[in-house]
C-alpha atoms as a PDB file:
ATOM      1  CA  UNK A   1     152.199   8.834 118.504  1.00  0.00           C
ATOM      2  CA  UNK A   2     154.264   6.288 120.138  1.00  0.00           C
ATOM      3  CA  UNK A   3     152.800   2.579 120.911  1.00  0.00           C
ATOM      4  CA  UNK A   4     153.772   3.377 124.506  1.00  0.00           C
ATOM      5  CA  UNK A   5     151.068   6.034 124.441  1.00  0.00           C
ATOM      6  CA  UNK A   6     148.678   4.327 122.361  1.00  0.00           C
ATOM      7  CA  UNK A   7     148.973   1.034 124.978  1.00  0.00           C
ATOM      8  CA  UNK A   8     148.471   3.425 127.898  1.00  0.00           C
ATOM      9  CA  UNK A   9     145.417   5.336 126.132  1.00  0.00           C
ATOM     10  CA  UNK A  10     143.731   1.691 124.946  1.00  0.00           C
ATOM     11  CA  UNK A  11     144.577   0.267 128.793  1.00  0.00           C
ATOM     12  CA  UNK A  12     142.587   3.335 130.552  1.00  0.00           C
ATOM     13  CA  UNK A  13     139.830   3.072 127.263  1.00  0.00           C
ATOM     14  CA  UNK A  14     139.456  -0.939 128.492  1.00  0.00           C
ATOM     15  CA  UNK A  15     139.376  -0.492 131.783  1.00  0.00           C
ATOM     16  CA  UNK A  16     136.945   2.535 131.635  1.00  0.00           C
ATOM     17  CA  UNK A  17     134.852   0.794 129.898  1.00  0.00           C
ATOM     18  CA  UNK A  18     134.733  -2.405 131.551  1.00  0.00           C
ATOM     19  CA  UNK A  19     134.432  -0.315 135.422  1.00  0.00           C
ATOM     20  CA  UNK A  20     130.995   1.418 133.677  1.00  0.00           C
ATOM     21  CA  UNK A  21     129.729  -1.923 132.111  1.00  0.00           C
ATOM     22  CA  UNK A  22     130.033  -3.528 135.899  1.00  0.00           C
ATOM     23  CA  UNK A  23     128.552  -0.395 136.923  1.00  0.00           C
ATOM     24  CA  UNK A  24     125.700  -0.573 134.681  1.00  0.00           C
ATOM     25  CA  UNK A  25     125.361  -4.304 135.344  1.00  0.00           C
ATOM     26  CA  UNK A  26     124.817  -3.577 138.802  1.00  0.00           C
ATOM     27  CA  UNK A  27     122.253  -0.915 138.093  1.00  0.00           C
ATOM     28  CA  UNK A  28     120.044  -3.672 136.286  1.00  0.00           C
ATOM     29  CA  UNK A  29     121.278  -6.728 138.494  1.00  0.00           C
ATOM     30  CA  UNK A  30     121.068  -5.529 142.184  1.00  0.00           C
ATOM     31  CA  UNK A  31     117.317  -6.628 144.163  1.00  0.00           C
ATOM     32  CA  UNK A  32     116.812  -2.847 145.404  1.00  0.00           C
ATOM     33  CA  UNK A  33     116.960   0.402 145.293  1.00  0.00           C
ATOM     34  CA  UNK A  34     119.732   1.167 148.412  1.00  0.00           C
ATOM     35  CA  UNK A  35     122.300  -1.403 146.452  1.00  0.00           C
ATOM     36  CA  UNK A  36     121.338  -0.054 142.953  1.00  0.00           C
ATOM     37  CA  UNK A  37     122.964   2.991 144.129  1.00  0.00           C
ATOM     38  CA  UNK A  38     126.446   1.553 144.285  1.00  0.00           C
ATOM     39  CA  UNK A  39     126.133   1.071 140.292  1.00  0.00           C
ATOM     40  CA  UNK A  40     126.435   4.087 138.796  1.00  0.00           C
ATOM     41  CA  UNK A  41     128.109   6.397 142.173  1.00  0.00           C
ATOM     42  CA  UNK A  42     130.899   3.982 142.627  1.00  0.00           C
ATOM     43  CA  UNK A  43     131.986   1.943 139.353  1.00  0.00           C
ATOM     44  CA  UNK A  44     130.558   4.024 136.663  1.00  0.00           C
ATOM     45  CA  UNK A  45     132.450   7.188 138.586  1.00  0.00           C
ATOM     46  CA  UNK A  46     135.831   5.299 138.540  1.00  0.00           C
ATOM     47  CA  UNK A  47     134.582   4.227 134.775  1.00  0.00           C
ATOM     48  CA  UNK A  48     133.968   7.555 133.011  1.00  0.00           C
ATOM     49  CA  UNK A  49     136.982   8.850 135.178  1.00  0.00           C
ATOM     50  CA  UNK A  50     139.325   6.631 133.089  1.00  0.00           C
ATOM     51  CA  UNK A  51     137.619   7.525 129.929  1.00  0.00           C
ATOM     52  CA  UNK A  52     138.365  11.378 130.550  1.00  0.00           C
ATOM     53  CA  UNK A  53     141.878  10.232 131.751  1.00  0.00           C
ATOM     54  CA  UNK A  54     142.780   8.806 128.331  1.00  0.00           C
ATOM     55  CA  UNK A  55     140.826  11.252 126.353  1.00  0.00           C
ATOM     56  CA  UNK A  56     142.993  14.014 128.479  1.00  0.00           C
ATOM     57  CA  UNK A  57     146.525  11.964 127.869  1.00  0.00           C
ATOM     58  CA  UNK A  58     145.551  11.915 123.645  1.00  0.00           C
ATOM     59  CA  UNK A  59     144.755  15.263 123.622  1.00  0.00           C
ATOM     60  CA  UNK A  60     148.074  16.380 125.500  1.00  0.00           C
ATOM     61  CA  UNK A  61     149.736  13.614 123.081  1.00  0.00           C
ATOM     62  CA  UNK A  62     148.538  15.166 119.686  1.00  0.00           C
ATOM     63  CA  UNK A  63     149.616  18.335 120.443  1.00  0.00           C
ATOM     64  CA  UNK A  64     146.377  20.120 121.062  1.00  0.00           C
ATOM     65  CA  UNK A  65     147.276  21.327 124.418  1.00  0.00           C
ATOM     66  CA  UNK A  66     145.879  19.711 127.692  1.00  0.00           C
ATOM     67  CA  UNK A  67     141.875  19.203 127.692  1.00  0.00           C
ATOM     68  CA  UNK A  68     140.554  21.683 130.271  1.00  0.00           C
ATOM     69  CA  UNK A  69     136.975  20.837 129.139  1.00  0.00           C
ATOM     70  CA  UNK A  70     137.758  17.140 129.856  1.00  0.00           C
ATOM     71  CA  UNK A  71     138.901  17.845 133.518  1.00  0.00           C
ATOM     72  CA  UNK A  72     136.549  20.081 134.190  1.00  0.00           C
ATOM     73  CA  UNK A  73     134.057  17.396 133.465  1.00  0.00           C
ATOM     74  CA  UNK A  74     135.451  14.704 135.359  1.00  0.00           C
ATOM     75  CA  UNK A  75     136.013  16.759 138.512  1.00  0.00           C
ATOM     76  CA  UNK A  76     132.244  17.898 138.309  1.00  0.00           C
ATOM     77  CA  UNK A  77     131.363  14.313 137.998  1.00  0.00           C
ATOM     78  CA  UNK A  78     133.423  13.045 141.101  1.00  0.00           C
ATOM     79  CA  UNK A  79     132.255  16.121 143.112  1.00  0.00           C
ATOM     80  CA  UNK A  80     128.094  15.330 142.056  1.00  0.00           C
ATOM     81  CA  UNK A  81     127.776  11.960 142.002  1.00  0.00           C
ATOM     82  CA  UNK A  82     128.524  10.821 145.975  1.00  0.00           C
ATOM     83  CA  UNK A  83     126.189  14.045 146.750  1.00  0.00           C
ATOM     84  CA  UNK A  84     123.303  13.219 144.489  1.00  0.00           C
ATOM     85  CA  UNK A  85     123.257   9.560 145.743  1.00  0.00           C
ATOM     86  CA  UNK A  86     123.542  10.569 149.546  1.00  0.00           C
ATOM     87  CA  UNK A  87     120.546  12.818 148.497  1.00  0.00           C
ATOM     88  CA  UNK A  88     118.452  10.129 146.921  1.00  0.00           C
ATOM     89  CA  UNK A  89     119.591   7.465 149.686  1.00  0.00           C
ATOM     90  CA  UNK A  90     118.115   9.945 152.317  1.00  0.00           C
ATOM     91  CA  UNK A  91     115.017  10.855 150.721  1.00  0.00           C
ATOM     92  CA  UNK A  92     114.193   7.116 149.780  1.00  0.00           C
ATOM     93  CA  UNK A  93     114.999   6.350 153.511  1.00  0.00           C
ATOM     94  CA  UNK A  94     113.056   9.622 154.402  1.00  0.00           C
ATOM     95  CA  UNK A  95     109.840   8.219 151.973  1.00  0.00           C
ATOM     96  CA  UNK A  96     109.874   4.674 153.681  1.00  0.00           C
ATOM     97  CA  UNK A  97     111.491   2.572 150.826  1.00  0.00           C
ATOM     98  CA  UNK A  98     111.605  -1.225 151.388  1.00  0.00           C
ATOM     99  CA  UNK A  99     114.850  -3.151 151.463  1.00  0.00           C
ATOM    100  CA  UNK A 100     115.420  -6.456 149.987  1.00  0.00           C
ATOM    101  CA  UNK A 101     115.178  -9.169 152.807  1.00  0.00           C
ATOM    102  CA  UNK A 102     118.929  -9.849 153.775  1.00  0.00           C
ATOM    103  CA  UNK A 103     120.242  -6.618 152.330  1.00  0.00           C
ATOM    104  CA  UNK A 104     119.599  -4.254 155.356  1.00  0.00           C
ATOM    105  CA  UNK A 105     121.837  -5.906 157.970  1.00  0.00           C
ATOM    106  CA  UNK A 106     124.124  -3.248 160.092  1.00  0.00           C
ATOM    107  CA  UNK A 107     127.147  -5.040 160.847  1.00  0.00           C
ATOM    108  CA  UNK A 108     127.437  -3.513 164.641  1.00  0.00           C
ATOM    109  CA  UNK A 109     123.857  -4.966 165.221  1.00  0.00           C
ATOM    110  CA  UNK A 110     125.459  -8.760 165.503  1.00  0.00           C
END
């Protein structure tokens, strides 16, 4: 394998990893529930998206043939994961769930 490749595959690797850490950071860090969601729809998506990028780019690389399986997985992901958060953003809205004081501001309101 050429260090070309390898420098790609260890770029998307870092940055994968360091979009899902942020991600995950955010799940544990943000004060409620409505901004805990942008954790793990928004930077862990972009995160394990990389991840399957350079896992896709190895395979191809190696000579085992493009991953299918890999793809498949990372278009399920970015299909599922804006719908399951809209879902759980409308039922905690539907259920009554507080927001953090400051955090519910609606920028046309001002």
């Amino acid at each position: 394998m050429s260090p070309i490749v390898e420098t790609i595959i260890a770029a998307m690797l870092l940055l994968g990893g360091a979009f899902t850490l942020v991600g995950a950071i955010g799940l544990a860090r943000l004060p409620d529930f409505f901004t805990r969601l942008h954790g793990p729809t928004k930077a862990t998506t972009v995160g394990v998206g990389a991840i399957m990028l350079s896992s896709v780019v190895y395979f191809s690389v190696v000579g085992e043939g493009i991953g299918i399986a890999e793809i498949l997985i990372t278009v399920f992901l970015f299909m599922t994961a804006p719908v399951s958060a809209n879902i759980l953003a409308k039922a905690a809205m539907h259920m009554g769930v507080r927001t953090m004081e400051g955090t519910e501001g609606k920028p046309w309101d001002q």
